[in-house]
N, C-alpha and C. Protein backbone atom coordinates (compact mmCIF):
# COMPACT_ATOMS: atom_id res chain seq x y z
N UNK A 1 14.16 -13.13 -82.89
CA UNK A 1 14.03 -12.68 -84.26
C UNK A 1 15.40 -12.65 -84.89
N UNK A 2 15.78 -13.37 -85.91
CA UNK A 2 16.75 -13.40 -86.48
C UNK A 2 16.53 -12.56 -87.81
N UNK A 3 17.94 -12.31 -88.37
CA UNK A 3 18.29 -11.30 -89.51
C UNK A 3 18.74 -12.20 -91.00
N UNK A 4 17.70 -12.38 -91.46
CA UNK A 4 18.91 -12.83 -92.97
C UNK A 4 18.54 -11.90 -94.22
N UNK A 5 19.19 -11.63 -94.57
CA UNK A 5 19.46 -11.22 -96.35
C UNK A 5 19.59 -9.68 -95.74
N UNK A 6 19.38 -8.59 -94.96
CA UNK A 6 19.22 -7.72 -94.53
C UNK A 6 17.80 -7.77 -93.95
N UNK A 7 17.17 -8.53 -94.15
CA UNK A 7 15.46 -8.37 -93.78
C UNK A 7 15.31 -8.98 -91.70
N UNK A 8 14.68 -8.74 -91.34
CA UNK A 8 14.07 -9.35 -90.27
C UNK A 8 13.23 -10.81 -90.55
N UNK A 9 14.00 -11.67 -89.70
CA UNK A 9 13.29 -12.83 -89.51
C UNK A 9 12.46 -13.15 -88.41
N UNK A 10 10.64 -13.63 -88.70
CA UNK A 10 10.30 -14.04 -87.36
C UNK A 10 10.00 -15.33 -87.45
N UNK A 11 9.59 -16.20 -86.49
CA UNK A 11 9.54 -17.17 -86.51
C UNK A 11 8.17 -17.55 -85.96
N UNK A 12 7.04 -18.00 -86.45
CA UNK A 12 5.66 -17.71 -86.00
C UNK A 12 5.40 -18.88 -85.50
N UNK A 13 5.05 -19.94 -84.53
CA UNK A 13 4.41 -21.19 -83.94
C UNK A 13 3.25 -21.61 -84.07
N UNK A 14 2.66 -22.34 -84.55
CA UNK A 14 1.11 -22.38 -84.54
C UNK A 14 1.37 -24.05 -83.92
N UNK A 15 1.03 -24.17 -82.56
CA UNK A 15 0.99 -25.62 -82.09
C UNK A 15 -0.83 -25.72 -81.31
N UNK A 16 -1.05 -26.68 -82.40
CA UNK A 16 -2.76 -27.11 -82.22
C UNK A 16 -2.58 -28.82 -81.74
N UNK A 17 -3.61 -29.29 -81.05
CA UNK A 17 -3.99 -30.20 -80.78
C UNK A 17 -4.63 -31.09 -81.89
N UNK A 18 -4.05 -32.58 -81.63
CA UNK A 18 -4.60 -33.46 -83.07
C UNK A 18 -6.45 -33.36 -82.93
N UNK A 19 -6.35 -33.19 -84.31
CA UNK A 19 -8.31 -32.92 -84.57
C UNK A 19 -8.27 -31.87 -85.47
N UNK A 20 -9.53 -31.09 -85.44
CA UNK A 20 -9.91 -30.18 -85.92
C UNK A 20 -8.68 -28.95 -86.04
N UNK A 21 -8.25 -28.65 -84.83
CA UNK A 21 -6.79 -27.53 -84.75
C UNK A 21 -5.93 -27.99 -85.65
N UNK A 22 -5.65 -29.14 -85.25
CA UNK A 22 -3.90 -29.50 -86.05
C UNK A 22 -4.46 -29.44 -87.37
N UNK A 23 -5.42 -29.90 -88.09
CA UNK A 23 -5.63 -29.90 -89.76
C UNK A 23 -5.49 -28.27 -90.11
N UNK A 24 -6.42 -27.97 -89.13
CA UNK A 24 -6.26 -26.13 -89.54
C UNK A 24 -5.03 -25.42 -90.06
N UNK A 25 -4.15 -25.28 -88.38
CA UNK A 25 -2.94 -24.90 -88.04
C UNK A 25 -2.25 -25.61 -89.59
N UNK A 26 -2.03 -27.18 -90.21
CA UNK A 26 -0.89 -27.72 -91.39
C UNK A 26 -1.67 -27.03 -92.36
N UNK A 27 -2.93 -26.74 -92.70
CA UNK A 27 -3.23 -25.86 -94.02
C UNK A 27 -3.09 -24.47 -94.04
N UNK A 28 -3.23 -23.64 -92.68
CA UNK A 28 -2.79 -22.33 -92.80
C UNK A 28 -1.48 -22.24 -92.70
N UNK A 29 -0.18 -23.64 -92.00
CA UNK A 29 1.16 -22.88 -92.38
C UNK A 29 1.55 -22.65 -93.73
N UNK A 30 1.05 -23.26 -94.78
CA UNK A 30 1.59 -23.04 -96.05
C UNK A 30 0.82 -21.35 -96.75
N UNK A 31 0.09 -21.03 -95.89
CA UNK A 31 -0.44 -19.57 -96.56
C UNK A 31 0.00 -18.26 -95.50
N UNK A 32 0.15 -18.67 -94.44
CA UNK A 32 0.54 -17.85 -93.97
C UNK A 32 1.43 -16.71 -93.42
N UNK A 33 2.76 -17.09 -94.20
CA UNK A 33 3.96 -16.10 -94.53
C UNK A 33 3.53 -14.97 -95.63
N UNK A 34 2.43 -15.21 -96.39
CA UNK A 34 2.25 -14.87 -97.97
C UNK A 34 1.52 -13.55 -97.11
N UNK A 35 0.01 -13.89 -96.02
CA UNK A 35 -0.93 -13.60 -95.46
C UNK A 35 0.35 -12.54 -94.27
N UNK A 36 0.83 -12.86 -94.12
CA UNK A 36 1.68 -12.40 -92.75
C UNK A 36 2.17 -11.00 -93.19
N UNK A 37 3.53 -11.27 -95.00
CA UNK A 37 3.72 -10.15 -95.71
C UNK A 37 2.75 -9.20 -95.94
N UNK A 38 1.29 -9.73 -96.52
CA UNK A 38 0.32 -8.85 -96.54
C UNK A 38 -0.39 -7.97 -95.83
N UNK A 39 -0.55 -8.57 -94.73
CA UNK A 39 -1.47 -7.66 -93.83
C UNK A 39 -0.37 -6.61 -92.47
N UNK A 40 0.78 -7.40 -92.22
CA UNK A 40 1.44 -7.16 -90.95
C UNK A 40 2.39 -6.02 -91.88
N UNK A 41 3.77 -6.66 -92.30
CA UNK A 41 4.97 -6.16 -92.55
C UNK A 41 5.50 -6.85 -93.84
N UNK A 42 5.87 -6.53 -95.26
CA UNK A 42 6.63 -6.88 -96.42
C UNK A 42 7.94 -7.03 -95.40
N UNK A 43 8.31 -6.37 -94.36
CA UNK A 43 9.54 -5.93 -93.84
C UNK A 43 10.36 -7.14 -93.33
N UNK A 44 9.63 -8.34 -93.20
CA UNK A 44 9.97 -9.23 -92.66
C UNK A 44 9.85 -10.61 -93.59
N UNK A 45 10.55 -11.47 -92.82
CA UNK A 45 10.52 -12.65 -93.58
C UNK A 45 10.11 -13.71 -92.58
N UNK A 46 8.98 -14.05 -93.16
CA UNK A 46 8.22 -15.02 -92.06
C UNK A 46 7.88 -16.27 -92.51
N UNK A 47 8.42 -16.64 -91.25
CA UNK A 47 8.60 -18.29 -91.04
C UNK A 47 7.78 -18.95 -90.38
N UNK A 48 7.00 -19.89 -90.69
CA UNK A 48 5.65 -20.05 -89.82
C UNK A 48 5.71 -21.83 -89.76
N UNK A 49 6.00 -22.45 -88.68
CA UNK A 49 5.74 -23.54 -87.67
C UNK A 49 4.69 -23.79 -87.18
N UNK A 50 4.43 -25.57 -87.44
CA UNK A 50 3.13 -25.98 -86.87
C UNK A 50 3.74 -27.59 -86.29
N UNK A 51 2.86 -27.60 -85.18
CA UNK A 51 3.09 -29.31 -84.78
C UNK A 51 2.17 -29.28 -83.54
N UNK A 52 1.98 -30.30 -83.47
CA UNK A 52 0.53 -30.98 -83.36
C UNK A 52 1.25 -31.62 -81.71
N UNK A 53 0.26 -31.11 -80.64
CA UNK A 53 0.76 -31.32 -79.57
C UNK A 53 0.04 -30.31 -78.57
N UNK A 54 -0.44 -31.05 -77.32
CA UNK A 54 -1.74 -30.76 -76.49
C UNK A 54 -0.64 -30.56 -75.41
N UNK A 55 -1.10 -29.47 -74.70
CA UNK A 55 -0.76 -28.52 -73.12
C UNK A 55 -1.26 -29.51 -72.47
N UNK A 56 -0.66 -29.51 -71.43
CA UNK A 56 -1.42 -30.20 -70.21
C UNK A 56 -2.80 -29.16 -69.76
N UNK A 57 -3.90 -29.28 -69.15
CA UNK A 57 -4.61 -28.16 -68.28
C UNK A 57 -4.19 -28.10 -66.85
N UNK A 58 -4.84 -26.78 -66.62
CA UNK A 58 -4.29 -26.64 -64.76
C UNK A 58 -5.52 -27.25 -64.15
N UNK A 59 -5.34 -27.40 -62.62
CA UNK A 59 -6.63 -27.88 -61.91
C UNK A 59 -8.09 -27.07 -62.31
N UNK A 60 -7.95 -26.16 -62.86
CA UNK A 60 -9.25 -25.44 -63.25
C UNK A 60 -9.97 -25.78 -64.71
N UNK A 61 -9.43 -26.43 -65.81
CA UNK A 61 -9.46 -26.51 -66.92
C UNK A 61 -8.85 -25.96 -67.53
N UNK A 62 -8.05 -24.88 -67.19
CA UNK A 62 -7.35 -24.02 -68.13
C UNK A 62 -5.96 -24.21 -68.64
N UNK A 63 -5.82 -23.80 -70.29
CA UNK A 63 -4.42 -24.26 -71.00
C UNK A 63 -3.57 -22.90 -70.30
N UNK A 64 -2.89 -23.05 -69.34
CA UNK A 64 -1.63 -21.78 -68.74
C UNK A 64 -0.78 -20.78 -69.97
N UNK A 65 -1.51 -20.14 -69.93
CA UNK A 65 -0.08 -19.37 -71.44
C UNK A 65 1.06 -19.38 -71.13
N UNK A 66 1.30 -19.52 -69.23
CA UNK A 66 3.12 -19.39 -69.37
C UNK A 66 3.62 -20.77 -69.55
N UNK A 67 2.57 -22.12 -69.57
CA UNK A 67 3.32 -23.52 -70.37
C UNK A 67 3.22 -23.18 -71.64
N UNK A 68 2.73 -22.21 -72.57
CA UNK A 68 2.92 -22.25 -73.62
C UNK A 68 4.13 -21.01 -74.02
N UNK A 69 4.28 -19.93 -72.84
CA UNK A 69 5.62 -19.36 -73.37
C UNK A 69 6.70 -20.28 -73.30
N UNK A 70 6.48 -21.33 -72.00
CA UNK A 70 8.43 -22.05 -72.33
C UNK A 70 8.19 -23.01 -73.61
N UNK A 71 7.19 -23.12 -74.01
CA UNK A 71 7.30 -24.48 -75.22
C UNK A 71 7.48 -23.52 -76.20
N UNK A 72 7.06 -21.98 -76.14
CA UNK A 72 8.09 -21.41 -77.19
C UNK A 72 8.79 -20.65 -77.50
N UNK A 73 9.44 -20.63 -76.24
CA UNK A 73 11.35 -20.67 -76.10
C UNK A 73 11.71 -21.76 -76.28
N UNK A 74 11.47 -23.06 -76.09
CA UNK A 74 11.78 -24.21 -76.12
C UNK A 74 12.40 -24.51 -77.58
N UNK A 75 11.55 -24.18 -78.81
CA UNK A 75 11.39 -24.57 -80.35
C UNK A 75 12.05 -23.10 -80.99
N UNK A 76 12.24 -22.38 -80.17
CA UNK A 76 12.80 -21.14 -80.65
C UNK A 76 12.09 -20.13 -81.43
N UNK A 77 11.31 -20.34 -81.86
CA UNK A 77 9.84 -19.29 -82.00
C UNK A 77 9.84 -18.26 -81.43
N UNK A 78 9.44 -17.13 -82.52
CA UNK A 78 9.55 -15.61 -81.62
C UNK A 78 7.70 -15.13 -81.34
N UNK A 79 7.03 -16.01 -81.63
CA UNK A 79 5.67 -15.82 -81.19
C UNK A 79 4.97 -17.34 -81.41
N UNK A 80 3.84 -17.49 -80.49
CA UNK A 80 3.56 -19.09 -80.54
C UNK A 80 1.89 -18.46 -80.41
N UNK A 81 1.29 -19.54 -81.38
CA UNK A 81 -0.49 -19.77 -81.17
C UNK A 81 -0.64 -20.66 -81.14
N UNK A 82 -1.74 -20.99 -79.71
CA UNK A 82 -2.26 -21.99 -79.42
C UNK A 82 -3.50 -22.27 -80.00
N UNK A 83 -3.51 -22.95 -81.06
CA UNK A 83 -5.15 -23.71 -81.66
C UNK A 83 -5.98 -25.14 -80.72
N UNK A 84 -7.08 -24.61 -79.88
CA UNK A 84 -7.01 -25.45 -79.42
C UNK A 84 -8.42 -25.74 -79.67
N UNK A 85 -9.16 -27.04 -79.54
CA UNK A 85 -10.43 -27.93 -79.54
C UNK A 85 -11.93 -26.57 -78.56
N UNK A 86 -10.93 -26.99 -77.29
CA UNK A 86 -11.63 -26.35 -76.28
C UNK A 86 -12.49 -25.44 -76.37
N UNK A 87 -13.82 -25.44 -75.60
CA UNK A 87 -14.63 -24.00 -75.68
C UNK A 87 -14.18 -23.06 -74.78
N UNK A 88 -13.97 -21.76 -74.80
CA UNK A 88 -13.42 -20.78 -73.55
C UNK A 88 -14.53 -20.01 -73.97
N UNK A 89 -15.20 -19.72 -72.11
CA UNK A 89 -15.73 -18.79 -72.06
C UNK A 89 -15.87 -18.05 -70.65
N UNK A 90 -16.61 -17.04 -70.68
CA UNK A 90 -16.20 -16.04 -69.79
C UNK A 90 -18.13 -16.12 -69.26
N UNK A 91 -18.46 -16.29 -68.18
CA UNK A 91 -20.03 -16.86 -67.72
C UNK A 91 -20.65 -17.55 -69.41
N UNK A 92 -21.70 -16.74 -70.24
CA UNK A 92 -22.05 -17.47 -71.41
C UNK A 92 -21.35 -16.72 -72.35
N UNK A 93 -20.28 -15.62 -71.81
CA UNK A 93 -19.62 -14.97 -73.40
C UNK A 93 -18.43 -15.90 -74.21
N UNK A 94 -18.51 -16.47 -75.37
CA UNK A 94 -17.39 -17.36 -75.76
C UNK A 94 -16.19 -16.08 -75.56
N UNK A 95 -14.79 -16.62 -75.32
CA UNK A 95 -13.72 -16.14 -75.72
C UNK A 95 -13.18 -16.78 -76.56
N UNK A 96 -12.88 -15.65 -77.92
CA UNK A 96 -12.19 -16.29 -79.01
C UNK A 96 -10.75 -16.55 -78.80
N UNK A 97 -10.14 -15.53 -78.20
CA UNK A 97 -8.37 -15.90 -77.86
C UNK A 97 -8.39 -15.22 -76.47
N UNK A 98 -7.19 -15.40 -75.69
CA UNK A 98 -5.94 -14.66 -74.91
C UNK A 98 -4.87 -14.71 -75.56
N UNK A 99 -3.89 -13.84 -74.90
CA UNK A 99 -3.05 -13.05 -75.51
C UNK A 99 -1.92 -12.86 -74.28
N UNK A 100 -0.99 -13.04 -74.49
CA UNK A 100 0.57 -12.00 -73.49
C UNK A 100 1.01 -11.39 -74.89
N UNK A 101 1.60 -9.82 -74.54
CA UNK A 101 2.53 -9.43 -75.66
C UNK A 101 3.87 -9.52 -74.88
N UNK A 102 3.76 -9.77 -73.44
CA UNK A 102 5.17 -9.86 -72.56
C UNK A 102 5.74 -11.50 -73.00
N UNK A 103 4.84 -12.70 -72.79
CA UNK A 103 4.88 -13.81 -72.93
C UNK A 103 4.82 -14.29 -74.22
N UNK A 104 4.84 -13.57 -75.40
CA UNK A 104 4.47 -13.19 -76.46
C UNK A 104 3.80 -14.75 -77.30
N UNK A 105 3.07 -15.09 -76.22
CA UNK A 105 2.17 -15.69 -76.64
C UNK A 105 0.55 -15.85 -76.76
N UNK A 106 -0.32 -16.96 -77.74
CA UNK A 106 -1.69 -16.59 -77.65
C UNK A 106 -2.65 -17.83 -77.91
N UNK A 107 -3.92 -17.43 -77.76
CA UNK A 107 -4.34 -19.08 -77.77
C UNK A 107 -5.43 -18.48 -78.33
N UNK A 108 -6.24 -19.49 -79.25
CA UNK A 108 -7.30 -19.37 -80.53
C UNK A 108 -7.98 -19.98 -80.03
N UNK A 109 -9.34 -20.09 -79.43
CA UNK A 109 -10.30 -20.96 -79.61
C UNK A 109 -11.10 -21.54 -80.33
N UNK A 110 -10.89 -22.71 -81.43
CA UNK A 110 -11.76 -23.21 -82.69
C UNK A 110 -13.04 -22.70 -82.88
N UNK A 111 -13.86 -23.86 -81.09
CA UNK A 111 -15.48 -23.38 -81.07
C UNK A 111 -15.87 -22.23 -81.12
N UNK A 112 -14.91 -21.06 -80.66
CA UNK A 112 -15.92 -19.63 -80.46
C UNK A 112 -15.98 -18.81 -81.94
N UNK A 113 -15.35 -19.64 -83.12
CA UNK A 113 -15.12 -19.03 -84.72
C UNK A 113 -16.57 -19.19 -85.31
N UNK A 114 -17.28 -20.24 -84.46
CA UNK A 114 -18.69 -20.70 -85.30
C UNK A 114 -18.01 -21.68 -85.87
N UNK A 115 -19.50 -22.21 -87.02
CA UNK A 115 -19.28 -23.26 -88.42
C UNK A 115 -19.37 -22.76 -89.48
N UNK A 116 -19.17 -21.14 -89.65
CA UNK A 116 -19.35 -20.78 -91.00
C UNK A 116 -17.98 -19.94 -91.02
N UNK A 117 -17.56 -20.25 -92.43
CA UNK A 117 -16.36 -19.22 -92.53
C UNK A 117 -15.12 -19.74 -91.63
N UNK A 118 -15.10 -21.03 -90.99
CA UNK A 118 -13.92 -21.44 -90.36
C UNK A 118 -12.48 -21.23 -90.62
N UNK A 119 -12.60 -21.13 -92.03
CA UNK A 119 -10.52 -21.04 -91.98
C UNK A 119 -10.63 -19.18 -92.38
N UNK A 120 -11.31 -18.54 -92.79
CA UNK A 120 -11.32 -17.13 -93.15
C UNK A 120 -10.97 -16.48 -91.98
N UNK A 121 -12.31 -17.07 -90.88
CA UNK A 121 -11.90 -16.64 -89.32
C UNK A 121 -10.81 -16.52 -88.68
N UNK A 122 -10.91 -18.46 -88.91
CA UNK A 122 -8.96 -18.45 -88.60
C UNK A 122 -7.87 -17.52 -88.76
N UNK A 123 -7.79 -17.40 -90.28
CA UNK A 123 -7.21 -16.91 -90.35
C UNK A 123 -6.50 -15.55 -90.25
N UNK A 124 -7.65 -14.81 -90.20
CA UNK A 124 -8.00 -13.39 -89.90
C UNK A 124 -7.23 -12.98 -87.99
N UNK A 125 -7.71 -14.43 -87.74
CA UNK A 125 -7.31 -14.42 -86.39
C UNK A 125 -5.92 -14.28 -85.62
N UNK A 126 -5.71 -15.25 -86.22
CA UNK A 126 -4.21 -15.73 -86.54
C UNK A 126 -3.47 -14.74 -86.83
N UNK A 127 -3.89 -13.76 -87.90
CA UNK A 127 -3.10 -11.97 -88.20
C UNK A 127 -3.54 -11.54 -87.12
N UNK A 128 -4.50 -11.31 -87.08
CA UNK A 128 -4.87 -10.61 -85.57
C UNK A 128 -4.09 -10.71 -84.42
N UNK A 129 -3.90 -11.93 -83.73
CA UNK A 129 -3.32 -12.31 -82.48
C UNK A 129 -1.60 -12.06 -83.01
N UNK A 130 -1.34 -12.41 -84.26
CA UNK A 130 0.17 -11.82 -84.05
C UNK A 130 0.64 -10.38 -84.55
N UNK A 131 -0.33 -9.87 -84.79
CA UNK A 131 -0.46 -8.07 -84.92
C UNK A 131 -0.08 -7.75 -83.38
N UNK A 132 -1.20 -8.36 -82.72
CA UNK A 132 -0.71 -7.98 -81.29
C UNK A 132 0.67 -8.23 -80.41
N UNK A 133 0.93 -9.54 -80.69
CA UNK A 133 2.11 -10.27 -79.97
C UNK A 133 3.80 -8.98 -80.42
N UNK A 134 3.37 -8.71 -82.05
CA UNK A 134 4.52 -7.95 -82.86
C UNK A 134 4.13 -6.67 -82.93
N UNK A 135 3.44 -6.27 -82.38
CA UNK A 135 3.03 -4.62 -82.71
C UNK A 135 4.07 -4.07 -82.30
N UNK A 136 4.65 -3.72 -80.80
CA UNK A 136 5.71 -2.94 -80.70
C UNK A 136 7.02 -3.22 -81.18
N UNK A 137 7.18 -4.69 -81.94
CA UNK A 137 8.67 -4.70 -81.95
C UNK A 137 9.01 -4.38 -83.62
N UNK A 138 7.66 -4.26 -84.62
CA UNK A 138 7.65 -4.66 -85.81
C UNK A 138 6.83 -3.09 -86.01
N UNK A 139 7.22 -1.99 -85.29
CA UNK A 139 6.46 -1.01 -84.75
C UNK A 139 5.35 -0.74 -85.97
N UNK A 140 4.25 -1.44 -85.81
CA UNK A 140 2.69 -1.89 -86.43
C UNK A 140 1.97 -0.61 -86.03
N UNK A 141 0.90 -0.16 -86.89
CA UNK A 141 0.25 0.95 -86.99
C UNK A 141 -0.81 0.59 -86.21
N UNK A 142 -1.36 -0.69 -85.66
CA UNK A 142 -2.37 -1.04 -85.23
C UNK A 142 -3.95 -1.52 -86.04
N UNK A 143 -3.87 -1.33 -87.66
CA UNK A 143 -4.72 -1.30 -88.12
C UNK A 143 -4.90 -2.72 -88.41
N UNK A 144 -3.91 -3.23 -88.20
CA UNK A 144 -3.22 -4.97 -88.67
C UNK A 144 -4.60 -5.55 -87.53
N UNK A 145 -4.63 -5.28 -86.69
CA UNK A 145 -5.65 -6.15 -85.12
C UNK A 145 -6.95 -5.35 -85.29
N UNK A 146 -7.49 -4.67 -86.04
CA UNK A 146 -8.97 -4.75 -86.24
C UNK A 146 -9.65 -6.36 -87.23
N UNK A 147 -10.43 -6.70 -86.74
CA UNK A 147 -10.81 -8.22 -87.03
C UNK A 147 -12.39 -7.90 -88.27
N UNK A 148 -13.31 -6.46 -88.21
CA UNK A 148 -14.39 -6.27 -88.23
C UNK A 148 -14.73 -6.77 -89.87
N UNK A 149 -13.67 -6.62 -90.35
CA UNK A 149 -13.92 -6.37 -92.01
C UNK A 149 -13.35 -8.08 -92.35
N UNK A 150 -12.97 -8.85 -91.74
CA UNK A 150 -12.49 -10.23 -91.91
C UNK A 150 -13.51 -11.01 -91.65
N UNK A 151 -14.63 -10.54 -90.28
CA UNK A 151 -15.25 -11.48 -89.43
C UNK A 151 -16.82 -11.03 -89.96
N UNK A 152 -16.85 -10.16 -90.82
CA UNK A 152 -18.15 -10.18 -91.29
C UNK A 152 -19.04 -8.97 -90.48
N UNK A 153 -19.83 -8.75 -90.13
CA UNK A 153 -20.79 -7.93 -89.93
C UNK A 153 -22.57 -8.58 -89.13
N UNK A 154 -22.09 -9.70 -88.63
CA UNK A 154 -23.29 -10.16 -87.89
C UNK A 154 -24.04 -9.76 -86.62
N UNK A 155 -23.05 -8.64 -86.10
CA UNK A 155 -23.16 -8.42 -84.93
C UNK A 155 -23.16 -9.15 -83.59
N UNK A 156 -22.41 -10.26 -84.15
CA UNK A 156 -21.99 -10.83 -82.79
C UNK A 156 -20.85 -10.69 -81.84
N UNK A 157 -21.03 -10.63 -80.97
CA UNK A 157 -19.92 -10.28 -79.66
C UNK A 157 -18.91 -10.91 -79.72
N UNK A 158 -17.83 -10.69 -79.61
CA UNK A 158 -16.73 -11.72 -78.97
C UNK A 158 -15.48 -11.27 -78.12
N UNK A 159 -14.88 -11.85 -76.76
CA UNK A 159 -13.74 -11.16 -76.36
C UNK A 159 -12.48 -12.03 -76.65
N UNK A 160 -11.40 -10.90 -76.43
CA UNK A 160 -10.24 -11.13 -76.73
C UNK A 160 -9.85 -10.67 -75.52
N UNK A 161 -9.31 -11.71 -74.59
CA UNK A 161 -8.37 -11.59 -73.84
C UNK A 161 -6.85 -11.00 -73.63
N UNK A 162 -6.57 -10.15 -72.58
CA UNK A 162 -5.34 -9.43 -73.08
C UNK A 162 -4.81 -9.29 -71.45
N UNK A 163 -3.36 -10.08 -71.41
CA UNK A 163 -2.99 -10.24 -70.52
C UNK A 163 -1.70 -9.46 -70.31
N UNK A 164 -1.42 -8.16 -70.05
CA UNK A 164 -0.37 -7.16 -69.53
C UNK A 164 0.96 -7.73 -69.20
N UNK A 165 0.90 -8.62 -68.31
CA UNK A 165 1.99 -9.39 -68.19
C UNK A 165 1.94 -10.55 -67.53
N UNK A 166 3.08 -11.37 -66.91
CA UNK A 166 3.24 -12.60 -66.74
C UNK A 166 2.03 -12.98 -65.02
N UNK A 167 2.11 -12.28 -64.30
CA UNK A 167 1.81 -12.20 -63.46
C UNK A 167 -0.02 -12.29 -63.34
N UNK A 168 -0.77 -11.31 -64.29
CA UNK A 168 -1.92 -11.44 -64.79
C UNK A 168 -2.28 -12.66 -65.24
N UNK A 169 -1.35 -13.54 -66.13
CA UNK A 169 -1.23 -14.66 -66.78
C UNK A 169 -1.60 -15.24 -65.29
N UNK A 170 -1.11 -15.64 -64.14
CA UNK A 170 -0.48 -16.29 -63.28
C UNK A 170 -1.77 -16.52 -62.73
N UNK A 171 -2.70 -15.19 -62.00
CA UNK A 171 -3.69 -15.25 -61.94
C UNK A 171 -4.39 -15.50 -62.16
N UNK A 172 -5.03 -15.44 -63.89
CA UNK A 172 -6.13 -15.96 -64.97
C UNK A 172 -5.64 -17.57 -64.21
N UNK A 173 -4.72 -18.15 -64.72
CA UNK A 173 -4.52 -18.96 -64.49
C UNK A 173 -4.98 -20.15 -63.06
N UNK A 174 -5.26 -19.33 -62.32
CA UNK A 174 -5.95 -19.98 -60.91
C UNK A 174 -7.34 -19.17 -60.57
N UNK A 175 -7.42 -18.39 -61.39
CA UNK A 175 -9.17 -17.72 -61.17
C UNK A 175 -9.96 -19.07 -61.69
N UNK A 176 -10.93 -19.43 -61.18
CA UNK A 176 -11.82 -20.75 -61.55
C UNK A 176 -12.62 -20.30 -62.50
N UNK A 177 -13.26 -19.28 -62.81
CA UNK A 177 -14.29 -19.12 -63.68
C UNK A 177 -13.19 -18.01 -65.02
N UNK A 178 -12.15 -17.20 -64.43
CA UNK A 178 -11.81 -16.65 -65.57
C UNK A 178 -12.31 -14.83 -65.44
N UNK A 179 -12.94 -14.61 -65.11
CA UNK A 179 -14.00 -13.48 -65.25
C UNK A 179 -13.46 -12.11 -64.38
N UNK A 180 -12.61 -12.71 -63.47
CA UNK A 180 -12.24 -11.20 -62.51
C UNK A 180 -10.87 -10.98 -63.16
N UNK A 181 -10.08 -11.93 -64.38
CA UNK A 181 -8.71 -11.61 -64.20
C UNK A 181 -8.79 -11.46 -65.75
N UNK A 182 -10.33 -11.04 -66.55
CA UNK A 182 -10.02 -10.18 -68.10
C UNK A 182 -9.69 -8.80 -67.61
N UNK A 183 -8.39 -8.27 -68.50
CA UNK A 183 -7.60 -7.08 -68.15
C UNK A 183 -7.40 -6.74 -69.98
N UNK A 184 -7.99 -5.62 -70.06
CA UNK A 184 -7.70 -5.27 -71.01
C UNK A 184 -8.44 -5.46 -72.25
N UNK A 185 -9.84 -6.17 -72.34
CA UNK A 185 -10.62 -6.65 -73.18
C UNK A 185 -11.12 -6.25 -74.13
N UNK A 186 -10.84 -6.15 -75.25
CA UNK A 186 -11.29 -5.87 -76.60
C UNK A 186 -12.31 -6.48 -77.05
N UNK A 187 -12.87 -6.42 -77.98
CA UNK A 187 -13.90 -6.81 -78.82
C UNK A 187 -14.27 -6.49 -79.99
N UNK A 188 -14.81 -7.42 -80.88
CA UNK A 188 -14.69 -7.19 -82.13
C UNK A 188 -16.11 -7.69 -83.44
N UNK A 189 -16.45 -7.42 -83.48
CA UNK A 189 -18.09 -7.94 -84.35
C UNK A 189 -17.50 -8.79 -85.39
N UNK A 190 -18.43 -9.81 -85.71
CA UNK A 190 -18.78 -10.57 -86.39
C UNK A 190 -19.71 -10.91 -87.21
């Protein structure tokens, strides 16, 4: 996080895969500093990065969040979201994101937003997951990561993955199905 004018600078990543993600990710970077001031912190001055570029997967199917923390240390980004194609789910529950606030990174899943309301979701999301990533350092009241009043009122389920630290990551990461290494799971209606 860099400092200019006296304000706090962050530097936000949104790296999606070409398709459906990457169009998303280039139309929400131009709204989302505006969206960032609004809902998170005026306190900051936010800088928001997008580029179009696919993770490798591990032998299980899964995108690793700690290849996505060095790609952003790599670009210098003080928080990175992964927009990706992929369906994630947990037996038949979709997962909409994971999360490190250590790795201070996070990953969006397109399919689990539905077909209605796609960029609202998004976007809602997108505050959401970096409410979390910046809560303690941007010391956030927490009201920023309730999703309920963005995502509508349908009563549908969804989890949010929340990974404590690198090591949890490490695990998720070689669990085959995903399901013994949710730590910390939130949820939020739709």
């Amino acid at each position: 996080m860099g400092v200019g004018a006296g304000r706090q600078r962050v530097r936000v990543g949104l790296l999606a895969e070409e398709g459906v993600s990457f169009r998303m990710a280039k139309a929400l970077g131009h709204e989302l500093p505006q969206l960032l001031n609004e809902r998170l912190s005026s306190e900051v001055e936010w800088q928001v990065d997008h580029r179009c570029e696919s993770l490798p997967l591990d032998e299980y199917g899964e995108i690793p969040l700690i290849d996505l923390a060095e790609k952003r240390q790599g670009l210098g980004w003080d928080i990175a979201i992964l927009m990706t194609d992929l369906p994630r789910r947990t037996g038949t529950q979709p997962i909409v994101s994971d999360y490190s606030v250590e790795l201070r990174v996070g990953l969006l899943s397109m399919p689990a937003l539905g077909a209605w309301q796609v960029r609202r979701r998004t976007r809602a999301l997108v505050v959401h997951l970096a409410g979390h990533l910046l809560e303690d350092q941007l010391n956030l009241d927490g009201s920023c990561t309730h999703l309920g009043r963005h995502f509508g009122r349908r009563g549908r389920l969804t989890i949010d993955r929340f990974y404590s630290d690198a090591v949890q990551c490490r695990r998720a990461s070689m669990a085959r199905d995903g399901a013994l290494c949710i730590f910390g799971c939130r949820s939020a209606l739709w």
